[in-house]
Protein backbone atom coordinates (compact mmCIF):
# COMPACT_ATOMS: atom_id res chain seq x y z
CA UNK A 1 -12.51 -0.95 35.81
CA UNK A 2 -14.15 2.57 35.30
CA UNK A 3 -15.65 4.28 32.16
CA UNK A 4 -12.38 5.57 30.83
CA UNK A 5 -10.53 2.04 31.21
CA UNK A 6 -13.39 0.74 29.59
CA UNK A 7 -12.90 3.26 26.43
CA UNK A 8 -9.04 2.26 26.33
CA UNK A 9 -9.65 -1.27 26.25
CA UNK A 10 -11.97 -1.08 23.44
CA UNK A 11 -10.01 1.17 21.66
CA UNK A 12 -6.79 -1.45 21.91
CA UNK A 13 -9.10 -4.20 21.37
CA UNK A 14 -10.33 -2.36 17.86
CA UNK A 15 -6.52 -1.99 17.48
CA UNK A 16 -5.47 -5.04 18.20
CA UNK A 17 -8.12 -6.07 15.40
CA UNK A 18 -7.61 -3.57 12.45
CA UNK A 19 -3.64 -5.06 13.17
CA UNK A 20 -4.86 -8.97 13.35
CA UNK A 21 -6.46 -7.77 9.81
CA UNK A 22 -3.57 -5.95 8.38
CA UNK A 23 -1.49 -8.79 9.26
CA UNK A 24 -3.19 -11.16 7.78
CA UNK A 25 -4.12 -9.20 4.08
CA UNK A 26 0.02 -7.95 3.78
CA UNK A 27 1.23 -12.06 4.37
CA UNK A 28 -1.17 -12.96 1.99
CA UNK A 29 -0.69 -10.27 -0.78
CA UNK A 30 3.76 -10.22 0.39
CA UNK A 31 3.76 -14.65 -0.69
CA UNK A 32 1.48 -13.61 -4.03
CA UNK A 33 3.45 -10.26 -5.24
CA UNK A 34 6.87 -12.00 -4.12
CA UNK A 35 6.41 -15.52 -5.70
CA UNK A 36 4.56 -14.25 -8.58
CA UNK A 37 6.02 -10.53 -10.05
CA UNK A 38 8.89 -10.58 -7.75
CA UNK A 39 7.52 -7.36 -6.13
CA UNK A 40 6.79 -6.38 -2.20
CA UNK A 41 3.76 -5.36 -1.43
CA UNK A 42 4.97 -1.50 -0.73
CA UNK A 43 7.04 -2.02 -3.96
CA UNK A 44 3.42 -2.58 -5.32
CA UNK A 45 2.10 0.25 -2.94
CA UNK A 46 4.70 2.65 -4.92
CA UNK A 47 3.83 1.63 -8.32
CA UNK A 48 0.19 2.26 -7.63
CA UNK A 49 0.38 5.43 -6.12
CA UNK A 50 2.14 6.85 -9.22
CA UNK A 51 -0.01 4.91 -11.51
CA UNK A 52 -3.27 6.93 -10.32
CA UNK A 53 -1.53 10.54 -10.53
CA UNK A 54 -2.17 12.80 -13.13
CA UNK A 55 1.18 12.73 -15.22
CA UNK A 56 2.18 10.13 -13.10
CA UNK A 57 4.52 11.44 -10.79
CA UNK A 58 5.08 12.50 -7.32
CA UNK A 59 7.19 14.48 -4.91
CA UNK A 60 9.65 11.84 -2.66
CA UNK A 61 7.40 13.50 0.40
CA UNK A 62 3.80 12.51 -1.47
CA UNK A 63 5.34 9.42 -2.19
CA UNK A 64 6.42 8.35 1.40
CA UNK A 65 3.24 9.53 2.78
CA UNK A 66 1.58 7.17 0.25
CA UNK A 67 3.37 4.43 0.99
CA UNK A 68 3.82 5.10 4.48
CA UNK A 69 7.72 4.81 4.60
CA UNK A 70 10.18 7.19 6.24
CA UNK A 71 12.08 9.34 4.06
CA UNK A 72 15.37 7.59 3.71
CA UNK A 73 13.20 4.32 3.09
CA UNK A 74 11.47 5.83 0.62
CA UNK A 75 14.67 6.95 -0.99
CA UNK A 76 16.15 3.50 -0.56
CA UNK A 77 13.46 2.46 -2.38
CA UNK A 78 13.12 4.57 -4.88
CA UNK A 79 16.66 3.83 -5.58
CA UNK A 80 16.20 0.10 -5.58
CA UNK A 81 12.82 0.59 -8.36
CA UNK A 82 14.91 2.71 -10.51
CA UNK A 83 17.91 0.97 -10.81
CA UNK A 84 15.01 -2.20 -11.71
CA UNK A 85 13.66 0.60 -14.74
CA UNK A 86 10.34 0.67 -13.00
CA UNK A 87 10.33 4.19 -12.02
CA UNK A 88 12.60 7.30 -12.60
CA UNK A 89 13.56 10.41 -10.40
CA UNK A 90 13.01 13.76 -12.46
CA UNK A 91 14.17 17.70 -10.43
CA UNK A 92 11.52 19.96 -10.20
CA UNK A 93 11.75 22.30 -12.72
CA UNK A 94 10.64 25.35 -10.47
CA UNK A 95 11.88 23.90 -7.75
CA UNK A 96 15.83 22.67 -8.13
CA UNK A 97 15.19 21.23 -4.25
CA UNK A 98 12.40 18.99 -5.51
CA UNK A 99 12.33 15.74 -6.49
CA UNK A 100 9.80 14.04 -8.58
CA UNK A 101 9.02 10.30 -9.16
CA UNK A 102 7.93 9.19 -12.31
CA UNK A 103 6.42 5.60 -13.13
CA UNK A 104 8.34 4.29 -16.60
CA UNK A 105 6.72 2.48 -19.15
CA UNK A 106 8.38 -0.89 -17.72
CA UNK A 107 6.75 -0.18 -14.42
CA UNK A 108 3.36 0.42 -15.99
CA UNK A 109 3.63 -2.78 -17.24
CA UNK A 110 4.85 -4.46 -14.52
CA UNK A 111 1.78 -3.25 -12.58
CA UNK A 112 -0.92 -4.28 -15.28
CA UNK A 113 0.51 -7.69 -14.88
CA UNK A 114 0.72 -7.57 -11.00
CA UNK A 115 -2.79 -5.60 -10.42
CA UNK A 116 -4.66 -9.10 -11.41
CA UNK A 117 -2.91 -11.27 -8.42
CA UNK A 118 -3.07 -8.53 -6.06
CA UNK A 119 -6.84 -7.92 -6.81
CA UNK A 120 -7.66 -10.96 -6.15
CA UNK A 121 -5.37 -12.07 -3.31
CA UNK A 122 -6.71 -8.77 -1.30
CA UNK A 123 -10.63 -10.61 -2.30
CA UNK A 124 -9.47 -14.18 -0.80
CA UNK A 125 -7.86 -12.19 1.95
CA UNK A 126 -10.92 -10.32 2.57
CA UNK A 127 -13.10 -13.30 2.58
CA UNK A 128 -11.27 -15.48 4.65
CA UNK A 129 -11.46 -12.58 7.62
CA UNK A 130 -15.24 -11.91 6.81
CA UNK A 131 -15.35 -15.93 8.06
CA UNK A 132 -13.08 -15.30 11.32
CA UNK A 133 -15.88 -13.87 13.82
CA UNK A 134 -13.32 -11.55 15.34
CA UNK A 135 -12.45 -9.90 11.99
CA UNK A 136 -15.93 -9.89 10.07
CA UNK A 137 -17.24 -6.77 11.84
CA UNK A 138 -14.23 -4.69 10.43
CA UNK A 139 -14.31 -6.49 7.04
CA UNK A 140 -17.89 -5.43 6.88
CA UNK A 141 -17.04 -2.15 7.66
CA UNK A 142 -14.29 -1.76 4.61
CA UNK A 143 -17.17 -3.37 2.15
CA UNK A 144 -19.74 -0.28 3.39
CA UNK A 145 -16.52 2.61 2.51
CA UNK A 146 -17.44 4.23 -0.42
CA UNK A 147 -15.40 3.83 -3.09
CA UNK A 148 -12.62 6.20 -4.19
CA UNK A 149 -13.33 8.41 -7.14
């Protein structure tokens, strides 16, 4: 195996790592949001990302890059959280093409109740990779990130 072999294996082994990790923190948080608020964790994802915008709303494109979703999944969704009063579509006043998504007040509340469970699911998650040798250099990693202002 030469030098560049050797950088694609660790790069799919890092991979295959960051994906053993993402695996593990969406089962966990998908049983906790699902069994306890009736809510998927990109249902969650959605309700966040609005939560933390300033007048709480979002182009369909921001939205689907925030929740990492195609378009017409996004829109699916979207459709699905609105006709659940969590969120509402608005048209872009300057901008009859655009579309913006706007968190209701039943959706705010929704999320205050939810944040609590996914908070600390994400923290058991967390810790139970930081004890899985194969896992705890990336956990470590996510605990030096600075956090987001």
């Amino acid at each position: 195996m030469g030098i560049a072999d050797d950088a694609v294996e660790i790069r799919a082994q890092g991979w295959r790592t960051l994906a053993a990790l993402h695996g593990l923190i969406e089962t966990s948080l998908e049983r906790a949001l699902h069994s306890g608020h009736d809510l998927s964790v990109v249902e969650y994802t959605v309700l966040d990302a609005l939560s933390r915008q300033d007048g709480w709303h979002m182009r369909m494109s921001q939205l689907a890059r925030a929740a990492a979703l195609s378009g017409s999944a996004t829109t699916r969704l979207v459709t699905r959280l609105e006709q659940r009063g969590l969120l509402t579509r608005i048209l872009c006043a300057d901008d009859r093409r655009g579309i913006y998504t706007e968190l209701t007040p039943a959706g705010s509340e929704l999320l205050a109740q939810t944040r609590p469970t996914h908070d600390r699911v994400l923290a058991d998650a967390l810790a139970r990779a930081e004890a899985t040798p194969e896992l705890a250099p990336l956990v470590d990693a996510l605990h030096r990130l600075p956090a987001a202002r």
